[in-house]
PDB file of N, CA and C in Angstrom:
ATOM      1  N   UNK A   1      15.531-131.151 150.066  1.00  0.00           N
ATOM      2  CA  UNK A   1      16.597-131.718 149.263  1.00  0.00           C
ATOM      3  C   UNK A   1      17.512-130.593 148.795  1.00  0.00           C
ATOM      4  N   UNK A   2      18.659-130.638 149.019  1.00  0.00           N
ATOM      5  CA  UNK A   2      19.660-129.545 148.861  1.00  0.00           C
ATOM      6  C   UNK A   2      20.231-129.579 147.292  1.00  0.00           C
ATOM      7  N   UNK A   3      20.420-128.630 146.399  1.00  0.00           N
ATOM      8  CA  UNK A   3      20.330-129.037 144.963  1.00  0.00           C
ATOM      9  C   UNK A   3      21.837-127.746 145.087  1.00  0.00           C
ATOM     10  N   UNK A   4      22.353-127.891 143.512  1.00  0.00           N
ATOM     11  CA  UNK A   4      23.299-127.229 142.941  1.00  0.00           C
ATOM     12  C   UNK A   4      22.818-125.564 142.494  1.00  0.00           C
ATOM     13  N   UNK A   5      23.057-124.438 143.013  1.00  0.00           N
ATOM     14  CA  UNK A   5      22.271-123.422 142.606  1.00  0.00           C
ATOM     15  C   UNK A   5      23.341-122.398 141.827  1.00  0.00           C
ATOM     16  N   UNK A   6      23.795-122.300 140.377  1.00  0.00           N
ATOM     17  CA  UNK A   6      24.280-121.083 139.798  1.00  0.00           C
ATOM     18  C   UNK A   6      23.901-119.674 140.022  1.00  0.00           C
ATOM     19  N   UNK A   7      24.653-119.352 140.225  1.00  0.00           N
ATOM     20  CA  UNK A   7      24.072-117.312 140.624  1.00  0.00           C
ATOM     21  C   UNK A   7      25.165-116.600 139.804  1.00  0.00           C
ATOM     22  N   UNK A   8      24.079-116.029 139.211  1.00  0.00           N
ATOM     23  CA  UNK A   8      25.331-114.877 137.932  1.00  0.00           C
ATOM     24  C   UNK A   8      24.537-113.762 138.533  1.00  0.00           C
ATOM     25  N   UNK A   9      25.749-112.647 139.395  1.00  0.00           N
ATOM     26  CA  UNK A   9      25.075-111.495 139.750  1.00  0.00           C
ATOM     27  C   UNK A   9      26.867-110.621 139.935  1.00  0.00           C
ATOM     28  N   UNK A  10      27.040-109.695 139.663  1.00  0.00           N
ATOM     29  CA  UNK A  10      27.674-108.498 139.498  1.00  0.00           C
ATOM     30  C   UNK A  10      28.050-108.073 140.624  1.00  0.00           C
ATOM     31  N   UNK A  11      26.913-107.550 141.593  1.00  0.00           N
ATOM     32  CA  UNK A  11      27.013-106.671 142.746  1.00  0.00           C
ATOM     33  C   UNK A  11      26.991-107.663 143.696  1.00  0.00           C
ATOM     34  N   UNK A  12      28.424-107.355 144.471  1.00  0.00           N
ATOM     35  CA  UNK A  12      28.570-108.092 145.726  1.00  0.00           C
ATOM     36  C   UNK A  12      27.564-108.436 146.798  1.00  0.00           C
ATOM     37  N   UNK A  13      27.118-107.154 147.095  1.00  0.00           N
ATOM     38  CA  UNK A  13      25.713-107.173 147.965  1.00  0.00           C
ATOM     39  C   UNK A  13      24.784-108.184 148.067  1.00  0.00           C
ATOM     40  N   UNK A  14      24.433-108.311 146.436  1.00  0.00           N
ATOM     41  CA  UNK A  14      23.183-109.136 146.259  1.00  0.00           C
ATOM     42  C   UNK A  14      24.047-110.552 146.399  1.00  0.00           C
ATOM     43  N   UNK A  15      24.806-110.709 145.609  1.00  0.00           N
ATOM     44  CA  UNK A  15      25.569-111.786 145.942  1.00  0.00           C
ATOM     45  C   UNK A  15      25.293-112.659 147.206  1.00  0.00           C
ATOM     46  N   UNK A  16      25.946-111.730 147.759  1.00  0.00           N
ATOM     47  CA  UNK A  16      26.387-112.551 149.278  1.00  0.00           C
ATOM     48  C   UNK A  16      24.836-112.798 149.741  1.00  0.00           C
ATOM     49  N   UNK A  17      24.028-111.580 149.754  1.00  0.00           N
ATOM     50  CA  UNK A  17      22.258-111.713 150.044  1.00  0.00           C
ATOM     51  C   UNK A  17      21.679-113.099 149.688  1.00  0.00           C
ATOM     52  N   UNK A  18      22.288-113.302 148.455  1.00  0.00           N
ATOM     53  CA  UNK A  18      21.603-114.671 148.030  1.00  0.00           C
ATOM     54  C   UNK A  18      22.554-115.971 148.086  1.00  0.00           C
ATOM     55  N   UNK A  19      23.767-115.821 148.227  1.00  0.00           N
ATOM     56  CA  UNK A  19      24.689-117.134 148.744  1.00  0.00           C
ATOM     57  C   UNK A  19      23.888-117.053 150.008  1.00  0.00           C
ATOM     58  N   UNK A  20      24.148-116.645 150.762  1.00  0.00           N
ATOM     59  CA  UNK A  20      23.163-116.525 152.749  1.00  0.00           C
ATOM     60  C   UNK A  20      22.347-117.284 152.392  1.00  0.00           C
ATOM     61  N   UNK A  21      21.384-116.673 151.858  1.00  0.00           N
ATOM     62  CA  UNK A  21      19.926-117.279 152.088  1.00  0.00           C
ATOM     63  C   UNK A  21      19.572-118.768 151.438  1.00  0.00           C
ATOM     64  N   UNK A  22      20.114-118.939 149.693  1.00  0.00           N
ATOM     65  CA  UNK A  22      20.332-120.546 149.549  1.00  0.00           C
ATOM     66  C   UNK A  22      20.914-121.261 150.407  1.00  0.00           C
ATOM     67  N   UNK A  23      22.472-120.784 150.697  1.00  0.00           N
ATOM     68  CA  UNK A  23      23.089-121.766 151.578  1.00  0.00           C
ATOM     69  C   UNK A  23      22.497-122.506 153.075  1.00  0.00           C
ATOM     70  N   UNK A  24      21.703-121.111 153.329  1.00  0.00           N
ATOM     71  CA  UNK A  24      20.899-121.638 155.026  1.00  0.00           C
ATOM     72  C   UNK A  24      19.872-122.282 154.873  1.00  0.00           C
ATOM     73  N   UNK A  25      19.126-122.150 153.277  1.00  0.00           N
ATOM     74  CA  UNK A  25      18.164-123.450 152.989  1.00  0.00           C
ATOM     75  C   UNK A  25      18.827-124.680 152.675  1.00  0.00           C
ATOM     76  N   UNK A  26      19.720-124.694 152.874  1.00  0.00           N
ATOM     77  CA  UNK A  26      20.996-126.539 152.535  1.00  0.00           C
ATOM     78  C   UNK A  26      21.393-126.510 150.759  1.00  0.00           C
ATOM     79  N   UNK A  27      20.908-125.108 150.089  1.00  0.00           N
ATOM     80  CA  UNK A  27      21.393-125.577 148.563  1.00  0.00           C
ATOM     81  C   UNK A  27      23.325-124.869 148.553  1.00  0.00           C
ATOM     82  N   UNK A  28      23.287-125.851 147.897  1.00  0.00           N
ATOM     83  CA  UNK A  28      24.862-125.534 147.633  1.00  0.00           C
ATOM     84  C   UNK A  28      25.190-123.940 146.105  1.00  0.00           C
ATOM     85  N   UNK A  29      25.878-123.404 146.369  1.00  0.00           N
ATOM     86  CA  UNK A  29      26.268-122.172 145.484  1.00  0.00           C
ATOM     87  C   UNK A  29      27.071-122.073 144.688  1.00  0.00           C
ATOM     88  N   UNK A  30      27.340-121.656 143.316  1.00  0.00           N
ATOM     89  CA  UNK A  30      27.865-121.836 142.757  1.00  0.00           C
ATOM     90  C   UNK A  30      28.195-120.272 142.279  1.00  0.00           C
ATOM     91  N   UNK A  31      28.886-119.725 142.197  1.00  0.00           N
ATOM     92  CA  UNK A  31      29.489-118.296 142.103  1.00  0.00           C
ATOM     93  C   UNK A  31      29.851-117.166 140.677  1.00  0.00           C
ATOM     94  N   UNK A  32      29.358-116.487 139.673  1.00  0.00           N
ATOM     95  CA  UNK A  32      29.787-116.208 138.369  1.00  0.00           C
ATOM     96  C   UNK A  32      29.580-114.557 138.587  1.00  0.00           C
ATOM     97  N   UNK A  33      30.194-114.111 138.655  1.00  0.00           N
ATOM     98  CA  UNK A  33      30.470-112.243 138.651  1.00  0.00           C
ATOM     99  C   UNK A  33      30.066-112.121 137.234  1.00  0.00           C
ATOM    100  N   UNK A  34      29.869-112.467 135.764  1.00  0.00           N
ATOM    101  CA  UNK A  34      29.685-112.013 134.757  1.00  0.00           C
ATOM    102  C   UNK A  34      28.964-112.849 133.782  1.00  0.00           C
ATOM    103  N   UNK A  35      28.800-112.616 132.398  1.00  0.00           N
ATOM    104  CA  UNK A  35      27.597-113.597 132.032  1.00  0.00           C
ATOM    105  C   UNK A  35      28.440-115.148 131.149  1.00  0.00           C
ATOM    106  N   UNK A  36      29.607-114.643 130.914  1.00  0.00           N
ATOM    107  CA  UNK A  36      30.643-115.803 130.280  1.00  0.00           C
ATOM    108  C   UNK A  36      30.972-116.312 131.142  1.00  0.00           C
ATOM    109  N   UNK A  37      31.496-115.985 132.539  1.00  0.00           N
ATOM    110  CA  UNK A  37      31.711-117.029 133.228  1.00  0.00           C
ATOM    111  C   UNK A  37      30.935-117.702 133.769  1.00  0.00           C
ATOM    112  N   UNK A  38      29.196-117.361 133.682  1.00  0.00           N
ATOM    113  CA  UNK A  38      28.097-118.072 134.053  1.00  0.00           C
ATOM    114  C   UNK A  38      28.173-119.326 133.029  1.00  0.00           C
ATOM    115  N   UNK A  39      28.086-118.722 131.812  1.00  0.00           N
ATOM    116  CA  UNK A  39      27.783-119.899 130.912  1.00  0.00           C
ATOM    117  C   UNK A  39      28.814-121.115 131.264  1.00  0.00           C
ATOM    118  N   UNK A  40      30.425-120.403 131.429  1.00  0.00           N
ATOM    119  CA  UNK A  40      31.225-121.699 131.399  1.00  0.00           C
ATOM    120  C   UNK A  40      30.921-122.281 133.053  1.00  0.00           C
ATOM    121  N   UNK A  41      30.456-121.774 134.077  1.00  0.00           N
ATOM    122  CA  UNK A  41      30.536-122.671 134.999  1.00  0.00           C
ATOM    123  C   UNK A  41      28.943-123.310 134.798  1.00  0.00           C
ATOM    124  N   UNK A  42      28.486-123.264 133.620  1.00  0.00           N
ATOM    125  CA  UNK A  42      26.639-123.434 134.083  1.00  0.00           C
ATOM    126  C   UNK A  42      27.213-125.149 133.142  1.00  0.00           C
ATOM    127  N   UNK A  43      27.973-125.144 132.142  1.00  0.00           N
ATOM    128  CA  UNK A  43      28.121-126.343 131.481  1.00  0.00           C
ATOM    129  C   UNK A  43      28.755-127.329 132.288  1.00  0.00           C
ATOM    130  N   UNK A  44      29.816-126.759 133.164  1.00  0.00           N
ATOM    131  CA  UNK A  44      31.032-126.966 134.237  1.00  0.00           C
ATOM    132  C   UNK A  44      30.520-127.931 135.306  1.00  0.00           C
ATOM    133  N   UNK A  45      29.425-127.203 135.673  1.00  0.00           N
ATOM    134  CA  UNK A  45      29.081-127.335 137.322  1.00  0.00           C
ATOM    135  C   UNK A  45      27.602-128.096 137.296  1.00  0.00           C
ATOM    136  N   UNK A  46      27.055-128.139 136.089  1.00  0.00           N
ATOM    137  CA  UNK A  46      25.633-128.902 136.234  1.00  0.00           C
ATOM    138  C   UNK A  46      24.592-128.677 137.155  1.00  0.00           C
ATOM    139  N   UNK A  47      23.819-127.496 137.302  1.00  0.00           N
ATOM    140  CA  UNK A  47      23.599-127.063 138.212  1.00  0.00           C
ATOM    141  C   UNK A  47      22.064-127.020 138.158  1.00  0.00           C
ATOM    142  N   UNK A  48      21.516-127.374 139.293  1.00  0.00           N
ATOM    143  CA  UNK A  48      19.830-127.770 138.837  1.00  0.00           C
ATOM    144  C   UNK A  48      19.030-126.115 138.562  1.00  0.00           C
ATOM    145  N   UNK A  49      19.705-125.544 138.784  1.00  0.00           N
ATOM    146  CA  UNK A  49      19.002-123.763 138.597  1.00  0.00           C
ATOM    147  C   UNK A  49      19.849-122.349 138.958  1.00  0.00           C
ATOM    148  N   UNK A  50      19.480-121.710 137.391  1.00  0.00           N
ATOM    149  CA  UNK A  50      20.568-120.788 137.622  1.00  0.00           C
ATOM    150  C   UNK A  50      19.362-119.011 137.821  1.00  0.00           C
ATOM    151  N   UNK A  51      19.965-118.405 138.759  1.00  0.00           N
ATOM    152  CA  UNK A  51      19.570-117.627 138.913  1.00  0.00           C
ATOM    153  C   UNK A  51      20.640-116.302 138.350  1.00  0.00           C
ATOM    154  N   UNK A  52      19.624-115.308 136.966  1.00  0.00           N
ATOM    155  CA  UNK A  52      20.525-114.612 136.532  1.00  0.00           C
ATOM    156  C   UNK A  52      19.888-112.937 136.451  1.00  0.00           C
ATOM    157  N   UNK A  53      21.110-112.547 136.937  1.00  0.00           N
ATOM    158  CA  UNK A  53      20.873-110.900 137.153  1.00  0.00           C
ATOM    159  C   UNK A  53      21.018-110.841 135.980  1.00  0.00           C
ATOM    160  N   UNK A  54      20.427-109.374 135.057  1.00  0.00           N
ATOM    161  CA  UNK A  54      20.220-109.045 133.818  1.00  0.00           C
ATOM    162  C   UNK A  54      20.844-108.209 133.463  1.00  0.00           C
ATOM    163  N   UNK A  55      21.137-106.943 134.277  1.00  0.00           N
ATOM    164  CA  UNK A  55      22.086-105.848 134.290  1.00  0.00           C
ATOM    165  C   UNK A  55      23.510-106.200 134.587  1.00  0.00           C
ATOM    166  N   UNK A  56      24.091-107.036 133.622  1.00  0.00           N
ATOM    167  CA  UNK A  56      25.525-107.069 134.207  1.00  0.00           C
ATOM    168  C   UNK A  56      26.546-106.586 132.782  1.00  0.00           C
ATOM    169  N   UNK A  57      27.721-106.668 133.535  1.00  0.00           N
ATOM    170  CA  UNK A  57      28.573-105.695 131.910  1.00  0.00           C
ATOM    171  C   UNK A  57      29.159-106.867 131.138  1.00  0.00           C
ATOM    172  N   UNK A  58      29.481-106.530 130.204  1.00  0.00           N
ATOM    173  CA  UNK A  58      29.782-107.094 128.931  1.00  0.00           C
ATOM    174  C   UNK A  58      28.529-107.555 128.067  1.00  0.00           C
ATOM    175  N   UNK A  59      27.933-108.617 128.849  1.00  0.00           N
ATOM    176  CA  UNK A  59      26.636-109.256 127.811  1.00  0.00           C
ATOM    177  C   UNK A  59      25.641-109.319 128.876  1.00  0.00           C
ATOM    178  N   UNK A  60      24.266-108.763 128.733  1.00  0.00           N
ATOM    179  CA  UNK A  60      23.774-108.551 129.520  1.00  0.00           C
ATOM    180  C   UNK A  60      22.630-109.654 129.977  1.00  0.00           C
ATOM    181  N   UNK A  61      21.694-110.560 131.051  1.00  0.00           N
ATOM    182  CA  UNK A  61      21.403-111.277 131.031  1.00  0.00           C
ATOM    183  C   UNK A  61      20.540-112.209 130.201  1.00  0.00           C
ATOM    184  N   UNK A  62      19.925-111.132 129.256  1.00  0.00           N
ATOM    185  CA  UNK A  62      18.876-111.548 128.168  1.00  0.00           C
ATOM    186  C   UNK A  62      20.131-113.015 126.969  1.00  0.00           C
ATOM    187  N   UNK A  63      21.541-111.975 126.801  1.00  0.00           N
ATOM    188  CA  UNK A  63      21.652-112.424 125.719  1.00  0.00           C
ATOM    189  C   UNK A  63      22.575-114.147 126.430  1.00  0.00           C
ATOM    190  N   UNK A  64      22.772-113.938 127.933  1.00  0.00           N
ATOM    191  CA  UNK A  64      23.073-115.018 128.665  1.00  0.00           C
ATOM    192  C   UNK A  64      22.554-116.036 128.428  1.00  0.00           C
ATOM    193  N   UNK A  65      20.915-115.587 128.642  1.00  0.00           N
ATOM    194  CA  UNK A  65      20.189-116.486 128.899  1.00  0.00           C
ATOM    195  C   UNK A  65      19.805-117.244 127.834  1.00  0.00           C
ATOM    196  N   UNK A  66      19.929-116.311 126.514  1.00  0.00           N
ATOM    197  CA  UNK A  66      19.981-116.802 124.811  1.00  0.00           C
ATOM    198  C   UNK A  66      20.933-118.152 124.588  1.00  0.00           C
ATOM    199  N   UNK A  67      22.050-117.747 125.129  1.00  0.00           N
ATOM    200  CA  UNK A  67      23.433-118.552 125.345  1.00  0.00           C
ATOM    201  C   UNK A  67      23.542-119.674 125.651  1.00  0.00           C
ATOM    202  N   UNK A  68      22.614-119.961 126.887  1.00  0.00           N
ATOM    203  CA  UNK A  68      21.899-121.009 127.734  1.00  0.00           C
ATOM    204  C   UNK A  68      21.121-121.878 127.762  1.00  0.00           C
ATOM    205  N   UNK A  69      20.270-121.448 126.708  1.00  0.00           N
ATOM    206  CA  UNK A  69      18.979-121.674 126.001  1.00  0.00           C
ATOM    207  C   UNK A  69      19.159-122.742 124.437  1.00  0.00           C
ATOM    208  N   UNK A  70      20.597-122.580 124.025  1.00  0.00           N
ATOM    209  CA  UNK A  70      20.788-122.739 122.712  1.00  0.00           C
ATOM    210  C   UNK A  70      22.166-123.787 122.579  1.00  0.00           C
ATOM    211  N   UNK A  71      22.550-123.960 123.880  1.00  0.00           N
ATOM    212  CA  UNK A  71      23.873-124.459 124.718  1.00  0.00           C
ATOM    213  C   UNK A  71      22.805-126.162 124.710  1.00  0.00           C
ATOM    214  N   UNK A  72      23.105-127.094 124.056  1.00  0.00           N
ATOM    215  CA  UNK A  72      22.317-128.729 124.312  1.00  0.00           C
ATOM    216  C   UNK A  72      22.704-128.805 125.903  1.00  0.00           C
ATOM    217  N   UNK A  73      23.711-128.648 126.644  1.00  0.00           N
ATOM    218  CA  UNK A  73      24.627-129.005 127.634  1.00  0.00           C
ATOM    219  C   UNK A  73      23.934-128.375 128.959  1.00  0.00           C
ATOM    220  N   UNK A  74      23.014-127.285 128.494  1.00  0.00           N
ATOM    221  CA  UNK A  74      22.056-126.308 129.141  1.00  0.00           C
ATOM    222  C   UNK A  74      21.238-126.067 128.893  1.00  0.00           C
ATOM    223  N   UNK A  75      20.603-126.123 128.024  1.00  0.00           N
ATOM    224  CA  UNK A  75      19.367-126.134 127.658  1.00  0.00           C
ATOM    225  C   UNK A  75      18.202-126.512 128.243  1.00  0.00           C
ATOM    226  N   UNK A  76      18.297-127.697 129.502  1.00  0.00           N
ATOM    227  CA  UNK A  76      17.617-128.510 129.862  1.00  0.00           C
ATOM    228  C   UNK A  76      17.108-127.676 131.563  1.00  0.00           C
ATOM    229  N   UNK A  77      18.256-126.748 131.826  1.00  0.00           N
ATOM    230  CA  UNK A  77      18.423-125.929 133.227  1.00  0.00           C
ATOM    231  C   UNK A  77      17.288-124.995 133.611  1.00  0.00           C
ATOM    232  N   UNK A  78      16.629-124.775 133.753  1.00  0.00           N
ATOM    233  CA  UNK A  78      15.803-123.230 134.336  1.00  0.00           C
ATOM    234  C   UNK A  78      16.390-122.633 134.761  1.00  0.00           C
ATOM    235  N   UNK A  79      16.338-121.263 134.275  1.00  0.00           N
ATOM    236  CA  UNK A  79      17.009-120.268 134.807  1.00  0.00           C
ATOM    237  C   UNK A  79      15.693-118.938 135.289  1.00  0.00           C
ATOM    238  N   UNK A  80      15.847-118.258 136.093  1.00  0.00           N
ATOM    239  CA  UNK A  80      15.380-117.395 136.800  1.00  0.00           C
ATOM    240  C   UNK A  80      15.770-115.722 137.009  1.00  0.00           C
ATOM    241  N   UNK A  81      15.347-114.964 136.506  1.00  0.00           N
ATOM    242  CA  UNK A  81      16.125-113.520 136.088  1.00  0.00           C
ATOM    243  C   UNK A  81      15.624-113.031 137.555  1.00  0.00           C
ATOM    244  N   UNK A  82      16.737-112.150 138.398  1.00  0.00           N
ATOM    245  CA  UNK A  82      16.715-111.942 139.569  1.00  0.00           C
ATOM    246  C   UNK A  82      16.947-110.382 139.267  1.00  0.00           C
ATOM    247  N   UNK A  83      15.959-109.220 138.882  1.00  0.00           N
ATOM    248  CA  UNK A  83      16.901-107.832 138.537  1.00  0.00           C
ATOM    249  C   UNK A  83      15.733-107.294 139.098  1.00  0.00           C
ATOM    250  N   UNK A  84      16.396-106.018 138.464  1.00  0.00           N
ATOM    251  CA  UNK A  84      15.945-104.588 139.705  1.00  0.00           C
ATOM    252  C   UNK A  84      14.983-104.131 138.146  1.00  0.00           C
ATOM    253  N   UNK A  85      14.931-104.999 136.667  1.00  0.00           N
ATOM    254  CA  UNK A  85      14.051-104.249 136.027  1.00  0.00           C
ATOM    255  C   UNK A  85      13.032-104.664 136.240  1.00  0.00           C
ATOM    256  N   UNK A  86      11.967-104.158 136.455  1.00  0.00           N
ATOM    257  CA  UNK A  86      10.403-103.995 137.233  1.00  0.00           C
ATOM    258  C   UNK A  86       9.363-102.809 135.971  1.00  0.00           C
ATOM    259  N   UNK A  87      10.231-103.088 134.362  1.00  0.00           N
ATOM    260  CA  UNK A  87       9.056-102.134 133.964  1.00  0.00           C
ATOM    261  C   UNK A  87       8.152-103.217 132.829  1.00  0.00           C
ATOM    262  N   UNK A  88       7.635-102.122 132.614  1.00  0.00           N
ATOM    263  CA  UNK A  88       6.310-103.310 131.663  1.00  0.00           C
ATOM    264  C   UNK A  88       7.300-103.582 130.389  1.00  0.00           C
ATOM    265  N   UNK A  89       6.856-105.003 130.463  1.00  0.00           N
ATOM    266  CA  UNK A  89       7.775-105.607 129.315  1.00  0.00           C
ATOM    267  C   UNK A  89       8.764-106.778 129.558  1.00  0.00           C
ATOM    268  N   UNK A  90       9.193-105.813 130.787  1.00  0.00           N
ATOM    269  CA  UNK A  90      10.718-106.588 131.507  1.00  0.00           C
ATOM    270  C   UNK A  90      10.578-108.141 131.438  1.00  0.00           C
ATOM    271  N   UNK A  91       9.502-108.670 132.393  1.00  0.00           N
ATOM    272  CA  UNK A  91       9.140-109.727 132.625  1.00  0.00           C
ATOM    273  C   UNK A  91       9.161-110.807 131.354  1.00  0.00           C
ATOM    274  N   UNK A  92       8.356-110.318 130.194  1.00  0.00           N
ATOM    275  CA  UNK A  92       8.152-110.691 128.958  1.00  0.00           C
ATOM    276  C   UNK A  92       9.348-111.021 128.532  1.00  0.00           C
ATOM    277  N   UNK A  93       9.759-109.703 128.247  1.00  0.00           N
ATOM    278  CA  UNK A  93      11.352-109.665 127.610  1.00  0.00           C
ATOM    279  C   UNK A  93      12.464-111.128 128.065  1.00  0.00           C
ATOM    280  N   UNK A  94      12.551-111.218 129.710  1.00  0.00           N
ATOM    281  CA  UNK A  94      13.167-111.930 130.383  1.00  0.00           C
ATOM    282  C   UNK A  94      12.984-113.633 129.782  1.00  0.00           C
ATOM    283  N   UNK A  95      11.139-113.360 129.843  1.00  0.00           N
ATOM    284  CA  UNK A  95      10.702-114.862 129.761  1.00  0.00           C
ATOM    285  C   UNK A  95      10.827-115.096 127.940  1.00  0.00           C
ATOM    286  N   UNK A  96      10.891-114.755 126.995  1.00  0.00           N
ATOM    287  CA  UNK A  96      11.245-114.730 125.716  1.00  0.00           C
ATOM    288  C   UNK A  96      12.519-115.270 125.635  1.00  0.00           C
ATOM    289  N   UNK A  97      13.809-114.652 126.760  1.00  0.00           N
ATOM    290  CA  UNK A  97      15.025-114.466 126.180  1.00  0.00           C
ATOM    291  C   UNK A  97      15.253-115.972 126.637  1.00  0.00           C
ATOM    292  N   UNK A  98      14.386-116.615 127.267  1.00  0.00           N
ATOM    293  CA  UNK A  98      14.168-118.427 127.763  1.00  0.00           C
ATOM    294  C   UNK A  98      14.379-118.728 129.178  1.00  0.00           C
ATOM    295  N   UNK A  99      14.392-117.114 129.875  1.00  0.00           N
ATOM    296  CA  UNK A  99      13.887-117.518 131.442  1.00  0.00           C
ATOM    297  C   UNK A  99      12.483-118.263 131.508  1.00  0.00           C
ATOM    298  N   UNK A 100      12.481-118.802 133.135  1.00  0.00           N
ATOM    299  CA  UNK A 100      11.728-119.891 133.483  1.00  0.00           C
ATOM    300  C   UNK A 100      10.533-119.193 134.148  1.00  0.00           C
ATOM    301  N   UNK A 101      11.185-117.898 135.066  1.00  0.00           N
ATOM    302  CA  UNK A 101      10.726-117.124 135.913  1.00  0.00           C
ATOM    303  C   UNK A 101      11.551-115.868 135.784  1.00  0.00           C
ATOM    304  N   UNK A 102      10.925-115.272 137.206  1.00  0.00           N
ATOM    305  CA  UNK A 102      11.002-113.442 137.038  1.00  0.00           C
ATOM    306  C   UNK A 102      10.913-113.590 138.776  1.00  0.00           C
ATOM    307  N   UNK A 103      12.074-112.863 139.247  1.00  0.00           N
ATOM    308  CA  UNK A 103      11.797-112.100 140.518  1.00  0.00           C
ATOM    309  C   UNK A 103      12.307-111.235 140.729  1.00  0.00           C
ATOM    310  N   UNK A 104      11.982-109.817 141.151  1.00  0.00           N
ATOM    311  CA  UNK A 104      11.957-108.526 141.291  1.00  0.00           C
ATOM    312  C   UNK A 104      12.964-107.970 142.428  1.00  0.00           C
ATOM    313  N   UNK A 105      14.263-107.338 142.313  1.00  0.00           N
ATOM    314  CA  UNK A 105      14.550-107.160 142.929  1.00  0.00           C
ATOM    315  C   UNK A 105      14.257-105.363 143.735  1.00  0.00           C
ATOM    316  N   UNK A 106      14.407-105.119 144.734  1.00  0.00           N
ATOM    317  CA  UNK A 106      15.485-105.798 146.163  1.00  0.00           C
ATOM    318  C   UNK A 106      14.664-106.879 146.635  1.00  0.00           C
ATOM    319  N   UNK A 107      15.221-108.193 147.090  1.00  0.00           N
ATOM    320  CA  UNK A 107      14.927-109.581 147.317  1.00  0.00           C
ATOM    321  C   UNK A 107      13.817-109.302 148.233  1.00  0.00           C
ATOM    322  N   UNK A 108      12.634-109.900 148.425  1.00  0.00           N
ATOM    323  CA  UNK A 108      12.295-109.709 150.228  1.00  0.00           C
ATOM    324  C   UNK A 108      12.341-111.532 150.772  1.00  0.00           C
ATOM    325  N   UNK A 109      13.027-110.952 151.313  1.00  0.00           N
ATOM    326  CA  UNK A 109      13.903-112.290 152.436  1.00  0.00           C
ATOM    327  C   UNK A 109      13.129-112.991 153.006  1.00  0.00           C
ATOM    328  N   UNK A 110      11.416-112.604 152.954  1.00  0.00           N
ATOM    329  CA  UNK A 110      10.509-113.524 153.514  1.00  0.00           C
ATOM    330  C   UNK A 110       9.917-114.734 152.775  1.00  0.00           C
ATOM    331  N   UNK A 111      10.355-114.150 151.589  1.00  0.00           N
ATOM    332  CA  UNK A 111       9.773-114.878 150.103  1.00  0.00           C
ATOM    333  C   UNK A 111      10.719-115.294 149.300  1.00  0.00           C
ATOM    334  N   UNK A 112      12.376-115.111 149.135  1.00  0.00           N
ATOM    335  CA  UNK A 112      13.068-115.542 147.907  1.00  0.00           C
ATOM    336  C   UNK A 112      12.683-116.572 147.779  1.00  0.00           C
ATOM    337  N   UNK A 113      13.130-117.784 148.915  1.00  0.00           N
ATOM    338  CA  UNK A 113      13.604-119.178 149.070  1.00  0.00           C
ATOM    339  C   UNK A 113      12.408-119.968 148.299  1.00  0.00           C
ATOM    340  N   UNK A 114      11.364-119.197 148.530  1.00  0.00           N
ATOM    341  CA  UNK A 114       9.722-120.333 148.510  1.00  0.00           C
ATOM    342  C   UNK A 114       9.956-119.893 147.076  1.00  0.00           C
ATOM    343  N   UNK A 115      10.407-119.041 146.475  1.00  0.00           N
ATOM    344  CA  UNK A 115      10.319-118.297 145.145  1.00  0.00           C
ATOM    345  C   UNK A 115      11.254-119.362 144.505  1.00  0.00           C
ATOM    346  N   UNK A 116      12.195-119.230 144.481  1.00  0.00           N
ATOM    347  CA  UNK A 116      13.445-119.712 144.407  1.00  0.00           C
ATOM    348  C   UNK A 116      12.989-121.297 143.886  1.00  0.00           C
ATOM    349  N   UNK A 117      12.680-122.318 145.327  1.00  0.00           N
ATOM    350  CA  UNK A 117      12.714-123.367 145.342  1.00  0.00           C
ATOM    351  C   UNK A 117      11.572-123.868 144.342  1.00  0.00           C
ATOM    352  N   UNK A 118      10.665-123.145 144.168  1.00  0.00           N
ATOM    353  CA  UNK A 118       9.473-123.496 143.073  1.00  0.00           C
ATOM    354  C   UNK A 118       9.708-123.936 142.021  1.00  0.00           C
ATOM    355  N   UNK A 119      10.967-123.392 141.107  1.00  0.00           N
ATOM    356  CA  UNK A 119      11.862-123.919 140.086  1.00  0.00           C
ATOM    357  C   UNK A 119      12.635-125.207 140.053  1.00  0.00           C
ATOM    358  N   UNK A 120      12.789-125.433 141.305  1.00  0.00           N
ATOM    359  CA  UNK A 120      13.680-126.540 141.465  1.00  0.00           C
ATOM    360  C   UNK A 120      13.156-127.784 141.293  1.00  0.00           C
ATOM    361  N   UNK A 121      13.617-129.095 140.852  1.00  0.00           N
ATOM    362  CA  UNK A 121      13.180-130.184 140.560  1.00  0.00           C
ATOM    363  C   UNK A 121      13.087-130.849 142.347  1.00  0.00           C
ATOM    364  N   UNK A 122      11.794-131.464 142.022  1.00  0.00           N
ATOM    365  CA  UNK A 122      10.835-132.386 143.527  1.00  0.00           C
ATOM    366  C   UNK A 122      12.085-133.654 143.261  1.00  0.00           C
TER     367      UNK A 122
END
């Protein structure tokens, strides 16, 4: 079942890495370079799961995900922290700030999707 997928990520690279790989599983993409324009397209676009990089500039994904969390309009969304922080704590930190999940980046392409889709509503 092909669902609505938000991606708040910064770096083009990963970007496109992860538009590819949802899109060739049939989920549709939804696009946010920063963490305000995540929030306004996450209320916007209704999106069954947002996947959010943590390291991005202005507000960084923790306080996004605070944003998201506290938003009635969003509140209801899982979101998924997709970053390169991998130290003790991180995970915690992530899942406190009202992530759903934790995946570690650099992606491995054998595993996002099954990762990914686990969040998603059956």
């Amino acid at each position: 079942m092909a669902h609505r997928v938000l991606v708040i990520e910064d770096n083009e690279q990963n970007m496109y890495l992860i538009t590819f790989m949802l899109e060739r599983a049939g989920h549709q993409v939804v696009q946010a370079q920063d963490g305000l324009e995540g929030i306004g397209l996450a209320e916007s676009e209704n999106p069954a799961l947002i996947l959010l990089d943590i390291q991005l500039p202005e507000m960084d994904g923790y306080a996004v995900a605070g944003e998201l969390k506290r938003n009635p309009a969003t509140a209801h969304v899982p979101i998924v922290a997709v970053t390169s922080y991998a130290m003790v704590g991180d995970r915690e930190r992530a899942l406190d700030a009202g992530c759903s999940g934790y995946i570690e980046k650099p992606i491995d392409p054998d595993t996002f999707i099954h990762e990914v889709e686990a969040f998603l509503p059956r």
